[in-house]
C-alpha atoms as a PDB file:
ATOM      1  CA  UNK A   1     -11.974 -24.558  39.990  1.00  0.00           C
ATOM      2  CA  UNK A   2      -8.918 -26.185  41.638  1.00  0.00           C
ATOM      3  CA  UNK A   3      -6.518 -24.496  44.119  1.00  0.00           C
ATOM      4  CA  UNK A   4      -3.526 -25.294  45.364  1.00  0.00           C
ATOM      5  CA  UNK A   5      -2.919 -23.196  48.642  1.00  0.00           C
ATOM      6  CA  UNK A   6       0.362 -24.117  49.695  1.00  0.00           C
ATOM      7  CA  UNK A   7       2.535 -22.395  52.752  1.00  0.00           C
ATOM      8  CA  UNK A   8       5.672 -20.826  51.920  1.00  0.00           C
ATOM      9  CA  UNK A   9       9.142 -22.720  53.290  1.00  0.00           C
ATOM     10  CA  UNK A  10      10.388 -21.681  56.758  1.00  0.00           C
ATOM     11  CA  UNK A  11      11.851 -18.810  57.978  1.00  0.00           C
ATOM     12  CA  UNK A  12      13.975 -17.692  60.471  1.00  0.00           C
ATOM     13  CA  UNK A  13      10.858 -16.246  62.502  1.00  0.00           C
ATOM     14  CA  UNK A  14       9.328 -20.090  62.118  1.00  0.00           C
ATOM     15  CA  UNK A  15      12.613 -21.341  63.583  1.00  0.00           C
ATOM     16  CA  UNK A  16      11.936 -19.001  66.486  1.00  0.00           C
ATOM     17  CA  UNK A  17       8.451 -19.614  66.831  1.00  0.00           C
ATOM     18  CA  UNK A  18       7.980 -15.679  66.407  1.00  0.00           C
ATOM     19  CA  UNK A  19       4.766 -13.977  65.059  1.00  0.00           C
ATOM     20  CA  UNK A  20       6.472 -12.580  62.244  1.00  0.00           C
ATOM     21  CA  UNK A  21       3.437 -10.922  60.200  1.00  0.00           C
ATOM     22  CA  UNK A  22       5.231  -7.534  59.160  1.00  0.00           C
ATOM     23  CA  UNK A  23       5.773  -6.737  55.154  1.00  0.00           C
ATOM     24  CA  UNK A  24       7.762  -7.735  53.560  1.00  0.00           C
ATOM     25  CA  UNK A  25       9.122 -10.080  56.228  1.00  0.00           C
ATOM     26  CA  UNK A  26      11.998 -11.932  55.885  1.00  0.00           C
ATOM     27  CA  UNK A  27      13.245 -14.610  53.339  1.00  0.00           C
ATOM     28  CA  UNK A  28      13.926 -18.440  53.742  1.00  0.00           C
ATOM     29  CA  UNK A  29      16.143 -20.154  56.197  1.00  0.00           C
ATOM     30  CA  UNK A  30      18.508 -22.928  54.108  1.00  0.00           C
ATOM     31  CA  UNK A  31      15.831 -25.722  54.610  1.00  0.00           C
ATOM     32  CA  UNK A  32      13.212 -23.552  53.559  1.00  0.00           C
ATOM     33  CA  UNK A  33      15.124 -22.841  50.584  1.00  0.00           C
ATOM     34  CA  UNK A  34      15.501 -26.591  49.771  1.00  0.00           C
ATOM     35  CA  UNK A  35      11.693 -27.113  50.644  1.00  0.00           C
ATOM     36  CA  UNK A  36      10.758 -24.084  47.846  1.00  0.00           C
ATOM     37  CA  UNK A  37      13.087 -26.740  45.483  1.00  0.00           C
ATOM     38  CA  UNK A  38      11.441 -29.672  46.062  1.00  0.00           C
ATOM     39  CA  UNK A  39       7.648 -28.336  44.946  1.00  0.00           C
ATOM     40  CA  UNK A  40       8.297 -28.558  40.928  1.00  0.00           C
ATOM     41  CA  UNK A  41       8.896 -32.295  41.266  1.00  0.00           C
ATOM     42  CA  UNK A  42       6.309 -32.954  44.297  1.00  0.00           C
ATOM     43  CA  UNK A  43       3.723 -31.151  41.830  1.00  0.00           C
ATOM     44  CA  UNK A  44       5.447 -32.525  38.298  1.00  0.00           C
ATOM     45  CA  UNK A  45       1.909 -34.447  37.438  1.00  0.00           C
ATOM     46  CA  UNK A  46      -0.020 -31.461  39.009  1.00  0.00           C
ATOM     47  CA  UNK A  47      -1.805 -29.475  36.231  1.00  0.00           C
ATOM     48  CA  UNK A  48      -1.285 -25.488  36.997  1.00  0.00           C
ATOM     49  CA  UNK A  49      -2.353 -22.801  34.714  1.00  0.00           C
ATOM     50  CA  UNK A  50      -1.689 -20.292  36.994  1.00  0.00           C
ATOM     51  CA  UNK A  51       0.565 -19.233  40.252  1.00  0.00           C
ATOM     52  CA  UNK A  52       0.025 -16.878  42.705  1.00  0.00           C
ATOM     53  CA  UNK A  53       1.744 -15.205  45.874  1.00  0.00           C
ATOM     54  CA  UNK A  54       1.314 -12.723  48.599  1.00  0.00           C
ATOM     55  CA  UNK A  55       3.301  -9.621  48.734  1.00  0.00           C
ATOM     56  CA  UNK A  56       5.944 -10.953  51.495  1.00  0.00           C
ATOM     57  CA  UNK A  57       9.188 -11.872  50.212  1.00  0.00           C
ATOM     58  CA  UNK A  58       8.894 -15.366  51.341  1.00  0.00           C
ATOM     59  CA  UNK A  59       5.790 -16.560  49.227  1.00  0.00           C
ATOM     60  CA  UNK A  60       7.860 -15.433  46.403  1.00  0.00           C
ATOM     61  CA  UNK A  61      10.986 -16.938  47.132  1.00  0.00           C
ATOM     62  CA  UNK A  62       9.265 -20.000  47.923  1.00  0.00           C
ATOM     63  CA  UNK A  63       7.003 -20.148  44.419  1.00  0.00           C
ATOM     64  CA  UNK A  64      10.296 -19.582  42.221  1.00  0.00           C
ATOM     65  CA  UNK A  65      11.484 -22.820  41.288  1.00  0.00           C
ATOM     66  CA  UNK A  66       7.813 -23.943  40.262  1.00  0.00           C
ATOM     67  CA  UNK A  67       7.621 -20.754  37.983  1.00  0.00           C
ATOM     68  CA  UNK A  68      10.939 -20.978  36.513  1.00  0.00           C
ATOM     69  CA  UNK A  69       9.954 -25.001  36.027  1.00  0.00           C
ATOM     70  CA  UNK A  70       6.632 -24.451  34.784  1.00  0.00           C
ATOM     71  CA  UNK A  71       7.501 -21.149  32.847  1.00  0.00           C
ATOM     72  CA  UNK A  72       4.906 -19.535  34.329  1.00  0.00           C
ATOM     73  CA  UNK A  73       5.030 -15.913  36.275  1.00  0.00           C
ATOM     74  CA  UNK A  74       4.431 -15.484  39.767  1.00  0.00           C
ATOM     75  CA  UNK A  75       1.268 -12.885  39.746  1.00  0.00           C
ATOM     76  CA  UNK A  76       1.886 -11.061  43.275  1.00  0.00           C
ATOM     77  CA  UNK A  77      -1.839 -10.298  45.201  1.00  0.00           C
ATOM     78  CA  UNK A  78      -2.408  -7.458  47.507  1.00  0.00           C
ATOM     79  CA  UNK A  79      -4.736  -9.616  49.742  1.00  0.00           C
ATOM     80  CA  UNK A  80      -3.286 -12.945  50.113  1.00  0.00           C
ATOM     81  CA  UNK A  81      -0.557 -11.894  52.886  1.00  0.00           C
ATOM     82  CA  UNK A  82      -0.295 -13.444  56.270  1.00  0.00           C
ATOM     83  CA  UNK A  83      -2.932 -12.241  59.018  1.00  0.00           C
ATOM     84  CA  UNK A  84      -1.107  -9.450  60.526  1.00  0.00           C
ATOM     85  CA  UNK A  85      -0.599  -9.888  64.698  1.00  0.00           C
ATOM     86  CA  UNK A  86      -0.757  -6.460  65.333  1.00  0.00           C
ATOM     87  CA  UNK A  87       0.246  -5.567  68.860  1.00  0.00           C
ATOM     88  CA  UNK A  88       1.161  -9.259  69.100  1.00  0.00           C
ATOM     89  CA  UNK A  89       3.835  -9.079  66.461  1.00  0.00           C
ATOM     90  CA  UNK A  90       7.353 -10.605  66.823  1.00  0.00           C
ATOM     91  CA  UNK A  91       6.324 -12.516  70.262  1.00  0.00           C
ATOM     92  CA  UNK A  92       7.101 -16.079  70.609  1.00  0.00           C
ATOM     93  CA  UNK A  93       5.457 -16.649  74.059  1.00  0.00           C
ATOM     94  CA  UNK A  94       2.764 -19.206  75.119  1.00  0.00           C
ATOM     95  CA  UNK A  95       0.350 -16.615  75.882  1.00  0.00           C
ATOM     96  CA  UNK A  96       0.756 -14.190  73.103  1.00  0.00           C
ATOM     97  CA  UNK A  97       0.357 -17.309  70.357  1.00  0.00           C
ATOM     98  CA  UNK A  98      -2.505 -18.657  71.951  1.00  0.00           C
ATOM     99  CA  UNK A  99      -4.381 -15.547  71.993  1.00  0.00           C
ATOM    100  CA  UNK A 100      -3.446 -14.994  68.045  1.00  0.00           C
ATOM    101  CA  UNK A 101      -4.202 -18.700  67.113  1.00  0.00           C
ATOM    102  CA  UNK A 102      -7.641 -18.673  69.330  1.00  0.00           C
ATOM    103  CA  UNK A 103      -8.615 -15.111  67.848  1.00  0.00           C
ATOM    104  CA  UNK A 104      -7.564 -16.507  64.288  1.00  0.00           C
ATOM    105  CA  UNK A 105     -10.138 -19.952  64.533  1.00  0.00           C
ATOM    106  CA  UNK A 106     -12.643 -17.331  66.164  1.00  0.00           C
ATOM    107  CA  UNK A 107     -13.033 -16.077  62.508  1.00  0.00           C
ATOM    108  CA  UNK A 108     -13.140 -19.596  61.205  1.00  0.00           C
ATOM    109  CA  UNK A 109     -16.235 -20.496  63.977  1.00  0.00           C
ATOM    110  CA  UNK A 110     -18.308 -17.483  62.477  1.00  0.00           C
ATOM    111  CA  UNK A 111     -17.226 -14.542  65.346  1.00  0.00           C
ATOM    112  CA  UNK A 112     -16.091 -12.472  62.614  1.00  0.00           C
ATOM    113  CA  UNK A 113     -16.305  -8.895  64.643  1.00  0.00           C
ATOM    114  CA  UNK A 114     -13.576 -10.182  67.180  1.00  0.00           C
ATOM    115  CA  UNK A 115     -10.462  -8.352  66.747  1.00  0.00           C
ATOM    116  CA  UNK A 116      -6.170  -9.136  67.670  1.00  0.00           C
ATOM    117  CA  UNK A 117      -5.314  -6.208  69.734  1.00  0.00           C
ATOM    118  CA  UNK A 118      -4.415  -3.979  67.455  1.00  0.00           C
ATOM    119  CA  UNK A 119      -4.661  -5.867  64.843  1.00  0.00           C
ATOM    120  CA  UNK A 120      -7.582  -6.765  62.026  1.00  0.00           C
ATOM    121  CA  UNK A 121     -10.882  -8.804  62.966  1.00  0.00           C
ATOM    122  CA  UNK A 122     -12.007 -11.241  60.400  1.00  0.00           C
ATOM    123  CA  UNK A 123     -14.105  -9.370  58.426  1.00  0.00           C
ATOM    124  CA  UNK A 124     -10.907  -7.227  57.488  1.00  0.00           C
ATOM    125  CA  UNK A 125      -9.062 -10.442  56.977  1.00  0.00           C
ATOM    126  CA  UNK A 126     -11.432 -12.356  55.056  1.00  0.00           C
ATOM    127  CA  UNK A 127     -12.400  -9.217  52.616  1.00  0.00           C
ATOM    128  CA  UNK A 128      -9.231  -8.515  51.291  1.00  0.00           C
ATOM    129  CA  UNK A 129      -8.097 -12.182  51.038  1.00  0.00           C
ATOM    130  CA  UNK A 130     -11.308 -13.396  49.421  1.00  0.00           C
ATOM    131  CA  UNK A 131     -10.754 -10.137  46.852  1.00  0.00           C
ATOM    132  CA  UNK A 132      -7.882 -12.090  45.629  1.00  0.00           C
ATOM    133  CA  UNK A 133      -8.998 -15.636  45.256  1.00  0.00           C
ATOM    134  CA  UNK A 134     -12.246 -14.302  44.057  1.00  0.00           C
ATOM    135  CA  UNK A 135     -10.200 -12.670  41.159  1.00  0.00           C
ATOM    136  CA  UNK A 136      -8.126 -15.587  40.992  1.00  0.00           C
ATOM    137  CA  UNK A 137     -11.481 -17.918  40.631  1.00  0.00           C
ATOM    138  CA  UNK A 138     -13.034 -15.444  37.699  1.00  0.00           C
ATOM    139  CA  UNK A 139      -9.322 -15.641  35.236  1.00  0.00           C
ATOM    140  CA  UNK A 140     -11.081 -18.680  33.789  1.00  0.00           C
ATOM    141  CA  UNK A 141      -7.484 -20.852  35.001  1.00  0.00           C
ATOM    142  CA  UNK A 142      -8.934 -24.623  35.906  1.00  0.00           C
ATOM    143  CA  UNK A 143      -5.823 -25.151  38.489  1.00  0.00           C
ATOM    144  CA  UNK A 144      -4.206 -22.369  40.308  1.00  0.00           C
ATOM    145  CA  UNK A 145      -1.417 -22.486  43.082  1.00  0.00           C
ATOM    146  CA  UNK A 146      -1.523 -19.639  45.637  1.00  0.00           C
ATOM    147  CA  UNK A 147       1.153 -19.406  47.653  1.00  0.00           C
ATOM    148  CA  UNK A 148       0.691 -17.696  50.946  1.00  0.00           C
ATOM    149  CA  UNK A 149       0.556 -18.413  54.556  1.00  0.00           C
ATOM    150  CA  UNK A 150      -0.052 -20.667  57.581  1.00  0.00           C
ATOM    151  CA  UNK A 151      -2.782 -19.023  59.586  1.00  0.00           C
ATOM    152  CA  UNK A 152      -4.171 -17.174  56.910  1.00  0.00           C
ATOM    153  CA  UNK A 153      -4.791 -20.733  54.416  1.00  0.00           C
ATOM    154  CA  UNK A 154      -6.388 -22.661  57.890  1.00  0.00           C
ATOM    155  CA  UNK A 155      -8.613 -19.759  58.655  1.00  0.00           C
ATOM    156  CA  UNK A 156      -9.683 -19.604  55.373  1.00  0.00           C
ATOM    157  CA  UNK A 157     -10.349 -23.610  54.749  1.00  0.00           C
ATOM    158  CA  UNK A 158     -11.968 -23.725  58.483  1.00  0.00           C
ATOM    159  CA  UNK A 159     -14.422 -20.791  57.658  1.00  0.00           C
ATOM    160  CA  UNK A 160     -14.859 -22.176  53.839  1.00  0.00           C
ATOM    161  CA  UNK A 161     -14.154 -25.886  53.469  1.00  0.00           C
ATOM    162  CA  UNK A 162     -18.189 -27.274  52.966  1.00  0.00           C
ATOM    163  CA  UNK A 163     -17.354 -30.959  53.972  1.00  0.00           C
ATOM    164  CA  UNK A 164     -15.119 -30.885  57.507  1.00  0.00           C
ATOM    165  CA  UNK A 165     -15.928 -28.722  60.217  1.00  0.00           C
ATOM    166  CA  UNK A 166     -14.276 -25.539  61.178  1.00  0.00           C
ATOM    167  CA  UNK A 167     -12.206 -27.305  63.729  1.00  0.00           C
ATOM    168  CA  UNK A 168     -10.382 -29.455  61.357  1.00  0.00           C
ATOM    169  CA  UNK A 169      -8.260 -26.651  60.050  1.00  0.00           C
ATOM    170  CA  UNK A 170      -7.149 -26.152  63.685  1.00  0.00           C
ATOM    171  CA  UNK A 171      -6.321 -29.324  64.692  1.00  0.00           C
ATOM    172  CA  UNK A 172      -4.335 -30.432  62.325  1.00  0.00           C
ATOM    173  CA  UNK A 173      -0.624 -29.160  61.286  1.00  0.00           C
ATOM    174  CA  UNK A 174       0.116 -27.275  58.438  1.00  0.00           C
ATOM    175  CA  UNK A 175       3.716 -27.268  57.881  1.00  0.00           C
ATOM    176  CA  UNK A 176       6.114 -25.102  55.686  1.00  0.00           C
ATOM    177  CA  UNK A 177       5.173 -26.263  52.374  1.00  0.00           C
ATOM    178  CA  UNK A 178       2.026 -28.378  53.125  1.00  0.00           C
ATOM    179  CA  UNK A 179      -0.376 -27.905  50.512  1.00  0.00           C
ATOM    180  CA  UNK A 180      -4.046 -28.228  51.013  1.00  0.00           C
ATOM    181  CA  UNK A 181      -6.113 -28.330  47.959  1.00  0.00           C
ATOM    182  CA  UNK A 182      -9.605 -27.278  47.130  1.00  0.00           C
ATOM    183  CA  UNK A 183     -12.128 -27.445  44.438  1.00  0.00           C
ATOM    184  CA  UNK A 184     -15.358 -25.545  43.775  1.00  0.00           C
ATOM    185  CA  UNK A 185     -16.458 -21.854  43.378  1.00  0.00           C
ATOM    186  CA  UNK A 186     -17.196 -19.241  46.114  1.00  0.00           C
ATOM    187  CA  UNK A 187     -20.969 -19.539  44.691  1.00  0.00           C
ATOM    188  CA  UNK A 188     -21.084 -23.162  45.109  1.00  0.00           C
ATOM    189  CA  UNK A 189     -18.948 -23.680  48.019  1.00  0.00           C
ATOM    190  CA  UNK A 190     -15.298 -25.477  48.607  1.00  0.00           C
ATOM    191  CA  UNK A 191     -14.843 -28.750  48.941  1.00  0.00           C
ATOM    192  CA  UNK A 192     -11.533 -30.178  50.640  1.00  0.00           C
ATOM    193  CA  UNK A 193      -9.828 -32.729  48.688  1.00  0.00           C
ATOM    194  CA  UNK A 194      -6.114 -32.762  50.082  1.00  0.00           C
ATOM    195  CA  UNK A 195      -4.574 -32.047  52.880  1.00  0.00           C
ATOM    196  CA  UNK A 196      -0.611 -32.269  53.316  1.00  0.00           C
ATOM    197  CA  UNK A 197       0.331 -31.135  56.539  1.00  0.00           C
ATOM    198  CA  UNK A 198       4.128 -32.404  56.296  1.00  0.00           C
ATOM    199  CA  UNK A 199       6.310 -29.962  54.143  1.00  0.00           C
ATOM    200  CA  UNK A 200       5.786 -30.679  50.114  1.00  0.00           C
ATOM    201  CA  UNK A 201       8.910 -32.536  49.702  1.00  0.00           C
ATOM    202  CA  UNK A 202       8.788 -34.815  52.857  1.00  0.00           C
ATOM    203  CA  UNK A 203       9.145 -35.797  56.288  1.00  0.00           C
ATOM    204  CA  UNK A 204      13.260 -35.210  55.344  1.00  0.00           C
ATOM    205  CA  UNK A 205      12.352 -31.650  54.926  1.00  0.00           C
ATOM    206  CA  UNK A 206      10.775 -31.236  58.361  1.00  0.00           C
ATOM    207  CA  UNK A 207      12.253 -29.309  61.163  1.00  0.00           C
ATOM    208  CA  UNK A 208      10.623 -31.110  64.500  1.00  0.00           C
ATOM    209  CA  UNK A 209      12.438 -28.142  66.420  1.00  0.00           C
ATOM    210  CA  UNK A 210      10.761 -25.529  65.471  1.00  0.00           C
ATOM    211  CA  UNK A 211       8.376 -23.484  67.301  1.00  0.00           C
ATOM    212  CA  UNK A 212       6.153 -22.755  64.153  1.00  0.00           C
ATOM    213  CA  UNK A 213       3.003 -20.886  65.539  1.00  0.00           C
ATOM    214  CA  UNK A 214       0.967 -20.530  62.451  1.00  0.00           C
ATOM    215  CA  UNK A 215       1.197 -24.041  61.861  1.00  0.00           C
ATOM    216  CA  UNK A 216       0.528 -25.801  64.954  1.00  0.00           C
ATOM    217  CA  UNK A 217      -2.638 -26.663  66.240  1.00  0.00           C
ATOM    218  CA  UNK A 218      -4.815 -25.033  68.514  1.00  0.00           C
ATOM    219  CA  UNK A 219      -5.024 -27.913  71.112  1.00  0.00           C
ATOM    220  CA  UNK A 220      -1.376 -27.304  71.122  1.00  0.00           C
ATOM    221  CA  UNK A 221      -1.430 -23.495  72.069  1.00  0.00           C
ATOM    222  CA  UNK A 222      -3.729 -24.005  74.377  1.00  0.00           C
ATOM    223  CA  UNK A 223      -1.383 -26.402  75.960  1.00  0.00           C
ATOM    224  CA  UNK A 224       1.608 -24.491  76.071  1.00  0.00           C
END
């Protein structure tokens, strides 16, 4: 199977550089709105049986305009939300990201019983997020597109991907509407066949300024 995990457009909280985690979190800024616009034609000779989103209002917004072009319904998944910062929500400073981002790739490495403060370790992230794309892998669809989230996609492809190393996923951007793209089976193991980490519709649709903590990269945090 193929999937399309792509990263909802920006918020306000990306703008900010906030850990904004909370359901059902906020919508789109204006550019994210135009980035959610510019998927249908980005992905026009993309075949997609399926689409799928998380239950925060942004993955929605953002996987609209490829439903309404595509005429196909956007099937809302318990699991595939963003990982939740838990006492680290809403922060924006250097220390608070860090710890988030460098707890986050922990789960990617393997160190699955280390925990956010408050918040999940990565056996509760990765059980009700592989749920989903288990369920989404078994509908018999050849292509789906998940919508979800920054974090929560790298984690996944650094703890998944069968042909890069963990520490790709956090080294390299993901941006509002990157898409990274995957092929295989949870049996068989994922390969990684694409990754975009500039937003869907191009380097026009970029913000430079924003803080964007899920998406940067972990050399980054660590810097700041």
């Amino acid at each position: 199977m193929r999937l399309l995990l792509i990263r909802h457009g920006q918020t306000p909280a990306n703008v900010l550089g906030q850990l904004d985690t909370a359901h059902p979190g906020p919508g789109l800024t204006e550019l994210g709105c135009r980035q959610a616009k510019a998927i249908p034609a980005a992905l026009v000779h993309q075949p997609i049986d399926e689409l799928f989103a998380s239950t925060l209002v942004r993955t929605q917004i953002t996987a609209a305009p490829l439903a309404q072009t595509r005429g196909l319904t956007v099937q809302v998944c318990t699991g595939l939300h963003e990982v939740e910062a838990g006492d680290l929500e809403g922060r924006n400073d250097a220390k608070s990201v860090r710890l988030y981002l460098e707890t986050v790739f922990a789960w990617g490495a393997g160190q699955l019983d280390v925990a956010l403060p408050g918040g999940p370790n990565g056996r509760d992230f990765f059980g009700r997020y592989n749920a989903d794309l288990e369920a989404i892998t078994a509908s018999g669809a050849s292509t789906a597109a998940v919508v979800s989230h920054g974090a929560a996609i790298r984690v996944w492809v650094a703890a998944h991907a069968i042909n890069v190393p963990p520490t790709f996923a956090s080294e390299n951007h993901l941006d509002n509407t990157g898409v990274v793209e995957v092929e295989g089976t949870f049996a068989q193991g994922w390969t990684l066949t694409r990754w975009a980490d500039q937003p869907i519709g191009g380097t026009q649709l970029a913000d430079s300024a924003a803080g964007d903590p899920a998406g940067e990269t972990l050399s980054e945090a660590r810097a700041g």
